[in-house]
N, C-alpha and C. Protein backbone atom coordinates (compact mmCIF):
# COMPACT_ATOMS: atom_id res chain seq x y z
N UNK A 1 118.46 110.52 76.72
CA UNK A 1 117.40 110.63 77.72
C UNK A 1 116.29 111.54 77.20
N UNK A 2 115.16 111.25 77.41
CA UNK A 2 113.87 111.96 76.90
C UNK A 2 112.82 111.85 77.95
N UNK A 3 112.14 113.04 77.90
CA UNK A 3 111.33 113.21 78.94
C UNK A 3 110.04 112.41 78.55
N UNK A 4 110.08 111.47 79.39
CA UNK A 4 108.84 110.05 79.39
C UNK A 4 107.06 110.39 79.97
N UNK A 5 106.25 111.25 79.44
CA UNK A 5 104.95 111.04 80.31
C UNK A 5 105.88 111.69 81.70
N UNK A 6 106.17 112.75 81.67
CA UNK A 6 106.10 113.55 83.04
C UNK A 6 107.42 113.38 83.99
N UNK A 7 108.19 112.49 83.50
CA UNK A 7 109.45 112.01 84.52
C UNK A 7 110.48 111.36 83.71
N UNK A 8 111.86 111.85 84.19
CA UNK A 8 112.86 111.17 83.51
C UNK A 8 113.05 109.95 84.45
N UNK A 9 113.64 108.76 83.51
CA UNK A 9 114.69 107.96 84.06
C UNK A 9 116.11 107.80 84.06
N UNK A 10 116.39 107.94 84.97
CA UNK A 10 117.72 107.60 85.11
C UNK A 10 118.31 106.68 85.75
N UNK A 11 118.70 105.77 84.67
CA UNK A 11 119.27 104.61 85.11
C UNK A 11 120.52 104.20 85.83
N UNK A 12 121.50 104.96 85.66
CA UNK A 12 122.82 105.22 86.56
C UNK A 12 123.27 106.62 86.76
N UNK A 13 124.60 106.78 87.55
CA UNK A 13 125.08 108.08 87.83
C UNK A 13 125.68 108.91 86.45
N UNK A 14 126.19 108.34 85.71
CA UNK A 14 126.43 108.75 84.35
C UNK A 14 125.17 109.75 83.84
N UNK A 15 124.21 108.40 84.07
CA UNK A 15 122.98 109.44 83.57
C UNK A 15 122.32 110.89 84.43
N UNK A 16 122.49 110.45 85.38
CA UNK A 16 122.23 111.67 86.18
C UNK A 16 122.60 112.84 86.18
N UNK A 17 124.36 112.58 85.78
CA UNK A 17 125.11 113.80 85.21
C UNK A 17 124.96 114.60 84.18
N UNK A 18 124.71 113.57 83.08
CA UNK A 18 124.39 114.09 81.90
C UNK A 18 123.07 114.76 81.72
N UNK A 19 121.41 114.38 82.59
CA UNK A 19 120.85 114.84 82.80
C UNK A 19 120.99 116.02 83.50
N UNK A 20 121.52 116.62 84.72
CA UNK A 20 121.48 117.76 85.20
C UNK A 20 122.30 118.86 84.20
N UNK A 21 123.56 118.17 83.75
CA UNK A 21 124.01 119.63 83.18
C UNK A 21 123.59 119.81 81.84
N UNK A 22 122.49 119.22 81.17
CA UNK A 22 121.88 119.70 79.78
C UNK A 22 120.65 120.67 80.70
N UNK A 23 120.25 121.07 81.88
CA UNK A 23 119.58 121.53 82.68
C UNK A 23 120.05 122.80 82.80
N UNK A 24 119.05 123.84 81.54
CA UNK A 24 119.54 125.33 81.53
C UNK A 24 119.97 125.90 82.83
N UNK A 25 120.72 127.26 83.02
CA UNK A 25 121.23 127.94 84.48
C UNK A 25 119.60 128.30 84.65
N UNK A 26 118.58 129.10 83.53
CA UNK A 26 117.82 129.84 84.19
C UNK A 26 116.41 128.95 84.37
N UNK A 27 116.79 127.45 84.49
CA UNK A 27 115.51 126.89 85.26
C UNK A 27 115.95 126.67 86.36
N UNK A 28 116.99 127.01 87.54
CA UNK A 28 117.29 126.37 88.04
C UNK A 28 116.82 127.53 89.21
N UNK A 29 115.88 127.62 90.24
CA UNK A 29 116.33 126.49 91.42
C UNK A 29 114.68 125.66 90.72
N UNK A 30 115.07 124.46 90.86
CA UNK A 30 113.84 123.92 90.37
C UNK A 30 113.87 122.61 91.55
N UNK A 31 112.45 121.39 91.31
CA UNK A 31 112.16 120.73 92.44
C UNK A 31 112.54 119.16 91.57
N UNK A 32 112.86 118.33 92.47
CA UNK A 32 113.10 116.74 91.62
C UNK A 32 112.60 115.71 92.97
N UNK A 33 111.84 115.30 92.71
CA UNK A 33 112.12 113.61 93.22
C UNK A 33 112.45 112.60 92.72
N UNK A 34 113.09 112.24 93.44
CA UNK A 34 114.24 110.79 93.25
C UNK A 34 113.40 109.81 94.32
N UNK A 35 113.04 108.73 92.92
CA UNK A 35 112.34 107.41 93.69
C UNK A 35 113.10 105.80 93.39
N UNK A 36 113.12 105.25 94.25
CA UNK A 36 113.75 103.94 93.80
C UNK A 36 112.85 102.91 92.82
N UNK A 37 113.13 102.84 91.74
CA UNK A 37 112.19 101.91 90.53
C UNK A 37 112.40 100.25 91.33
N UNK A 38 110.72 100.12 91.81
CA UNK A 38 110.44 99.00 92.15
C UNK A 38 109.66 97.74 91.24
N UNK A 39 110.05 96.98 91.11
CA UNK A 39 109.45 95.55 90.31
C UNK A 39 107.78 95.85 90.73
N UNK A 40 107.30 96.02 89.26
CA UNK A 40 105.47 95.75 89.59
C UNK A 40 105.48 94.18 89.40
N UNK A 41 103.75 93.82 90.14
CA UNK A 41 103.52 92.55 90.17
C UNK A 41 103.89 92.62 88.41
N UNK A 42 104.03 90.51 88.46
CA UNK A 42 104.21 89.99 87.07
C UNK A 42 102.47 89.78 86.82
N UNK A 43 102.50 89.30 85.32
CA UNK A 43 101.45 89.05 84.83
C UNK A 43 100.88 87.62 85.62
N UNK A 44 102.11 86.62 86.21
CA UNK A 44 102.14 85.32 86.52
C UNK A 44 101.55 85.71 88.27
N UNK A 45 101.96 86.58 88.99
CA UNK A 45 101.66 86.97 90.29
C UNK A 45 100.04 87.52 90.16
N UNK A 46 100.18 88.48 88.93
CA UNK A 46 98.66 88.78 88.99
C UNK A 46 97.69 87.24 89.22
N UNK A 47 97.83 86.47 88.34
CA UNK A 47 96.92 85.67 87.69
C UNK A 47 97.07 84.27 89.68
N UNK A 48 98.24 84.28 90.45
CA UNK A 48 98.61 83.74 91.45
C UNK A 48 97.42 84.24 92.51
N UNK A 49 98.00 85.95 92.48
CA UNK A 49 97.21 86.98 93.37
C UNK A 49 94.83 86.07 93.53
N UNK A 50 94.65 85.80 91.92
CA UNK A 50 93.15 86.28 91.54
C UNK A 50 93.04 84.14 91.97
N UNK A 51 93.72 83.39 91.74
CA UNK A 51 93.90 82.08 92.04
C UNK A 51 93.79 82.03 93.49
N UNK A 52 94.81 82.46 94.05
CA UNK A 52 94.53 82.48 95.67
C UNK A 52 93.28 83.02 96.33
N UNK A 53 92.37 83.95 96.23
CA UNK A 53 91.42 84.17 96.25
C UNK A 53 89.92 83.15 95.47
N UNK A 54 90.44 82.53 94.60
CA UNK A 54 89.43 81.51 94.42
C UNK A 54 89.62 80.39 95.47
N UNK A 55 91.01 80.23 95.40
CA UNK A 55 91.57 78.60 96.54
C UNK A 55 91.08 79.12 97.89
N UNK A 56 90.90 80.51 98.42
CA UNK A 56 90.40 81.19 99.76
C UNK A 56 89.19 80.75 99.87
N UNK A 57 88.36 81.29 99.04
CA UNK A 57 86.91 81.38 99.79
C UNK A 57 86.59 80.09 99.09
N UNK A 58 87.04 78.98 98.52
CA UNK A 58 86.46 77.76 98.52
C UNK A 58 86.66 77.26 99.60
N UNK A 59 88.25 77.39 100.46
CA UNK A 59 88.40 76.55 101.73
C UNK A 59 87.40 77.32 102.97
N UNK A 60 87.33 78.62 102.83
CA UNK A 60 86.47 79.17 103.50
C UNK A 60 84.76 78.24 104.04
N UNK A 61 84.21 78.46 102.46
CA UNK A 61 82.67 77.72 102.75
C UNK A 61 83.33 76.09 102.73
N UNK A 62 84.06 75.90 102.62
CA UNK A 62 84.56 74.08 103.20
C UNK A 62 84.29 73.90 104.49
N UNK A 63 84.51 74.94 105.01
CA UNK A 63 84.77 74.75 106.78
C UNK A 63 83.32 75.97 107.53
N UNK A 64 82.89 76.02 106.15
CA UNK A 64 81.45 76.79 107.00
C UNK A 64 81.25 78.25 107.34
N UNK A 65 82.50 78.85 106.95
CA UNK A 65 82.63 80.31 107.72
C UNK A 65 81.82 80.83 106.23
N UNK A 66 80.90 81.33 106.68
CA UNK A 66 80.33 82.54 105.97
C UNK A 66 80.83 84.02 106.10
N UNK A 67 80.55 84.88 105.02
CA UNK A 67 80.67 86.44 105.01
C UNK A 67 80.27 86.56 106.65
N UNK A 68 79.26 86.52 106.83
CA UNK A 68 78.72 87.07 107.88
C UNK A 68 79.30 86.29 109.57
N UNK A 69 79.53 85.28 109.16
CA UNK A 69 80.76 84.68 110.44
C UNK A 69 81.58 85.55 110.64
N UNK A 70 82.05 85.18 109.61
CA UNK A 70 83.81 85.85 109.94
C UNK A 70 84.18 87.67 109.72
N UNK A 71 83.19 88.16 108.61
CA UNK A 71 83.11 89.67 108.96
C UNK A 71 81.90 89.72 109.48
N UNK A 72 82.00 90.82 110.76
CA UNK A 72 80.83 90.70 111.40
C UNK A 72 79.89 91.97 110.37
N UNK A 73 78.79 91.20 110.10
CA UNK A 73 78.32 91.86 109.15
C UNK A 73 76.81 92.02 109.77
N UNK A 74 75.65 92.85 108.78
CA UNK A 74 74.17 92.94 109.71
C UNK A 74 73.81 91.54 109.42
N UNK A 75 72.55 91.67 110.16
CA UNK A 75 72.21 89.75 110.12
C UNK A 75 71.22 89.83 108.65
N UNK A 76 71.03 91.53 108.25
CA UNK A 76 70.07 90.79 106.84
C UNK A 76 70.84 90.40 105.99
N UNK A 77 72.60 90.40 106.03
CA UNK A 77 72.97 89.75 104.67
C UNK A 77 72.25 88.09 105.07
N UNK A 78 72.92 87.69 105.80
CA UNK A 78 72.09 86.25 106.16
C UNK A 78 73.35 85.37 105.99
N UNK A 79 73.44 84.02 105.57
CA UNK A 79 74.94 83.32 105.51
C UNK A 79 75.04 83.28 103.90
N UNK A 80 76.12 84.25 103.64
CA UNK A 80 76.48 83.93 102.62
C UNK A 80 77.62 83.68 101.82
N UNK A 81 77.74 82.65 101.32
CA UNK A 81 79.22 81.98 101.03
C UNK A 81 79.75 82.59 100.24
N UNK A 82 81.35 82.50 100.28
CA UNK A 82 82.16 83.23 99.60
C UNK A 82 82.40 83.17 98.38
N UNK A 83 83.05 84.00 97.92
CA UNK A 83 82.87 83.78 96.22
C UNK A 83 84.76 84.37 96.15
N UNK A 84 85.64 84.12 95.17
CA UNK A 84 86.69 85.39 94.88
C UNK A 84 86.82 86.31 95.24
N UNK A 85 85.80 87.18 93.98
CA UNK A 85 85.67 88.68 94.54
C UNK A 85 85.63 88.92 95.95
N UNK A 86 84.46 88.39 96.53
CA UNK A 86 84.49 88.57 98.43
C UNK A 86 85.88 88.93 99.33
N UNK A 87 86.45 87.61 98.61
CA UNK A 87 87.98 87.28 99.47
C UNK A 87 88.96 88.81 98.64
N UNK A 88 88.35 89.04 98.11
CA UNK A 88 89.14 90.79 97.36
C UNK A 88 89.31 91.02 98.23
N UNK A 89 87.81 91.67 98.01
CA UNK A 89 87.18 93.00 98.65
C UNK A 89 87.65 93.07 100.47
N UNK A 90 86.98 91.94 100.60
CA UNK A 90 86.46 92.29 102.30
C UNK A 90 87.80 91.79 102.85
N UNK A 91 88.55 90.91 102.22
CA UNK A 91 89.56 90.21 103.25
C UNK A 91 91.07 91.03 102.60
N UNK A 92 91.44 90.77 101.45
CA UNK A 92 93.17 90.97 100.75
C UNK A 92 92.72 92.48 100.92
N UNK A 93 92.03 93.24 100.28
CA UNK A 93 92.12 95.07 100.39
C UNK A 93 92.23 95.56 101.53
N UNK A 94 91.08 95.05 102.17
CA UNK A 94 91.32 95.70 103.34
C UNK A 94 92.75 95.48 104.39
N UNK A 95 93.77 94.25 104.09
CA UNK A 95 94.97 94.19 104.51
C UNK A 95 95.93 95.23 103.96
N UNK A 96 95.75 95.26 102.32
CA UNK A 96 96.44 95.67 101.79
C UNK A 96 96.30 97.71 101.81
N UNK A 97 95.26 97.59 101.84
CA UNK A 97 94.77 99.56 102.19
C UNK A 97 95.75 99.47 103.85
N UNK A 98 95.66 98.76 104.95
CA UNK A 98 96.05 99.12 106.20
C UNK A 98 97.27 98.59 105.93
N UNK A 99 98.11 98.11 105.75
CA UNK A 99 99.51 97.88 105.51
C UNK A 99 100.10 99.00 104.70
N UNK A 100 99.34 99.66 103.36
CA UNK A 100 100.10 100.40 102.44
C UNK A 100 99.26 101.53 101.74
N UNK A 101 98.28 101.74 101.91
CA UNK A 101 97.40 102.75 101.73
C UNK A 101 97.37 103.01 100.25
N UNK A 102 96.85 101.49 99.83
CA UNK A 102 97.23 101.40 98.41
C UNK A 102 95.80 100.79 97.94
N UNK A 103 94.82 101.27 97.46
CA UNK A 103 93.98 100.75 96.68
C UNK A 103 93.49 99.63 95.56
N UNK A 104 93.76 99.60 94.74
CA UNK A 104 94.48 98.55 93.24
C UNK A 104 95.52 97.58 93.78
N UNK A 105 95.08 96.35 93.29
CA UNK A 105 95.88 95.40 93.46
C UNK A 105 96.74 95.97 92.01
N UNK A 106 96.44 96.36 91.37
CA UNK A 106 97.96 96.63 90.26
C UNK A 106 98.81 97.52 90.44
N UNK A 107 98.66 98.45 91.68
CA UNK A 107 99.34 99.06 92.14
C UNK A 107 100.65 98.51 93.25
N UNK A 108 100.63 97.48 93.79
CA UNK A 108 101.41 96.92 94.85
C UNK A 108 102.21 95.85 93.92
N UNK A 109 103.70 95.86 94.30
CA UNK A 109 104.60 95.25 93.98
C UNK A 109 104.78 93.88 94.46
N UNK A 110 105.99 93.31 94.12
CA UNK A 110 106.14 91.73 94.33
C UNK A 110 106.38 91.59 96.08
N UNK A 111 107.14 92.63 96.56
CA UNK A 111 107.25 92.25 97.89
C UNK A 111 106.11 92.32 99.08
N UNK A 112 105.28 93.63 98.87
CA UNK A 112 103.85 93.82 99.04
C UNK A 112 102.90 92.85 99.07
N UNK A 113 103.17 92.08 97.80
CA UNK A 113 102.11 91.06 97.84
C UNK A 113 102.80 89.74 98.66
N UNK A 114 103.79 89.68 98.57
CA UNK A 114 104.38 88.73 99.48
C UNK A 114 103.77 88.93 101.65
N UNK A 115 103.85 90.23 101.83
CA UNK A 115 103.72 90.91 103.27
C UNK A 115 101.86 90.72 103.60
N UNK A 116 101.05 91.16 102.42
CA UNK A 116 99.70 91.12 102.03
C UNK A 116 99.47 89.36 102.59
N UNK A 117 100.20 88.61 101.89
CA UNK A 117 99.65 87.14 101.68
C UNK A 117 99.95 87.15 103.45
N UNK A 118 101.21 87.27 103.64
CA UNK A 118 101.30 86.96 105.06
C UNK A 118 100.46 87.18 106.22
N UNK A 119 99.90 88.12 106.21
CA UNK A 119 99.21 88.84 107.41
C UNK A 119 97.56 87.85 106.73
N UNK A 120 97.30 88.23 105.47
CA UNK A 120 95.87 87.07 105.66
C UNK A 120 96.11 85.93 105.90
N UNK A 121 96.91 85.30 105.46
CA UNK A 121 96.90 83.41 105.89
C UNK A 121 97.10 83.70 107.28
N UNK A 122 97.84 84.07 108.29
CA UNK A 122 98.30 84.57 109.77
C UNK A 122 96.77 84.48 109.68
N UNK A 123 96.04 85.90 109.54
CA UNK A 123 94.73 85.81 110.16
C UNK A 123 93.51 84.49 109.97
N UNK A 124 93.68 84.12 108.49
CA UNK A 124 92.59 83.37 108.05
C UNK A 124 92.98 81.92 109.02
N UNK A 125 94.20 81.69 109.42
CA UNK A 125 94.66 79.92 110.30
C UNK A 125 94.17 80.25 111.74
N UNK A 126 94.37 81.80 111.97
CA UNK A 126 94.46 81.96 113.84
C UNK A 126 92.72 82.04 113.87
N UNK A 127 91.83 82.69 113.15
CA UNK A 127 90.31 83.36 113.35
C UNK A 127 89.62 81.84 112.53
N UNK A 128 90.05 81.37 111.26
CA UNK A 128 88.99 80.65 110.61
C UNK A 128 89.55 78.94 110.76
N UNK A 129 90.69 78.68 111.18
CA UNK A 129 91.28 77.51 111.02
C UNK A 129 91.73 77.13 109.81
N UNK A 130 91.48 78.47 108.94
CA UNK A 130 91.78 77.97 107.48
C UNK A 130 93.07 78.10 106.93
N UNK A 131 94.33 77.19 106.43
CA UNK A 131 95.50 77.61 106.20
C UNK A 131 95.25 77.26 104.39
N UNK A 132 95.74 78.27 103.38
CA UNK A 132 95.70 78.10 101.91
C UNK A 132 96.87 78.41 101.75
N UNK A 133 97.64 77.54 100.88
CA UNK A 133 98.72 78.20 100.40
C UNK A 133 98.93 78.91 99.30
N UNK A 134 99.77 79.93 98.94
CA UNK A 134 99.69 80.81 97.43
C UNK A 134 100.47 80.03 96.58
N UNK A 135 99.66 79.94 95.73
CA UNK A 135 99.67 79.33 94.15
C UNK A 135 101.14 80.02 94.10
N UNK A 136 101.75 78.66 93.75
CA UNK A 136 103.05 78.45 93.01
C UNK A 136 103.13 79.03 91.53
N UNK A 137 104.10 79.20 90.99
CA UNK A 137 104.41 79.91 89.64
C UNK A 137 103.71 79.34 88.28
N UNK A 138 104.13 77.50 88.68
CA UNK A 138 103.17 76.82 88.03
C UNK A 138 101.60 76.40 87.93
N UNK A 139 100.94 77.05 88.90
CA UNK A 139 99.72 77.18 89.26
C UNK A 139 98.73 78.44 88.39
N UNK A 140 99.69 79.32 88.45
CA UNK A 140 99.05 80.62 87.68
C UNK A 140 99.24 80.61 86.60
């Protein structure tokens, strides 16, 4: 075991043991957090994640809803159709900041983005009539 960029891993209880008692008497009382190692998105989810957002705001201006429809926005943006990025910014972040107070889509894991997708398609079928489905494995 070697100390990695700021944090050990420890992969089982074996290791844990062996980690604490190579742990001099005179550092000790010292502080640890213990976090559960969660699956980051795949490279294939990323590329799903940036796909679904193109397949969004195409069905979006299909059916007419502009930026300014559907976020109520000032009237000088004027109607303007969606692009990817848009469907980021204004629609997946802002789910994903109020669900998990998480900034970066490379920050949120596989199940996250699973909970994320849910709550926008929910909103985008009930507010825009628009239902998209997320790109399959073979899609990305």
């Amino acid at each position: 075991m070697n100390l990695d960029q700021g944090y050990w891993y420890v992969k089982d209880r074996r290791w844990l043991e062996q980690w604490t008692a190579s742990i001099p008497e005179e550092c000790f009382p010292f502080d640890f957090d213990v976090r559960k190692k969660v699956n980051p998105r795949t490279p294939k989810q990323n590329n799903a994640i940036h796909l679904y957002f193109q397949m969004l705001s195409k069905d979006l201006n299909d059916q007419a809803w502009t930026v300014s429809k559907l976020i109520e926005l000032t009237e000088t943006l004027g109607e303007v159709p969606w692009t990817p990025y848009m469907v980021k910014e204004l629609i997946w972040r802002k789910i994903q900041v109020a669900l998990y107070d998480i900034e970066s889509t490379t920050k949120i894991d596989t199940k996250q983005i699973n909970k994320i997708y849910s709550v926008v398609s929910m909103n985008m079928a009930k507010i825009a009539g628009v239902s998209t489905p997320f790109p399959s494995a073979d899609d990305a």
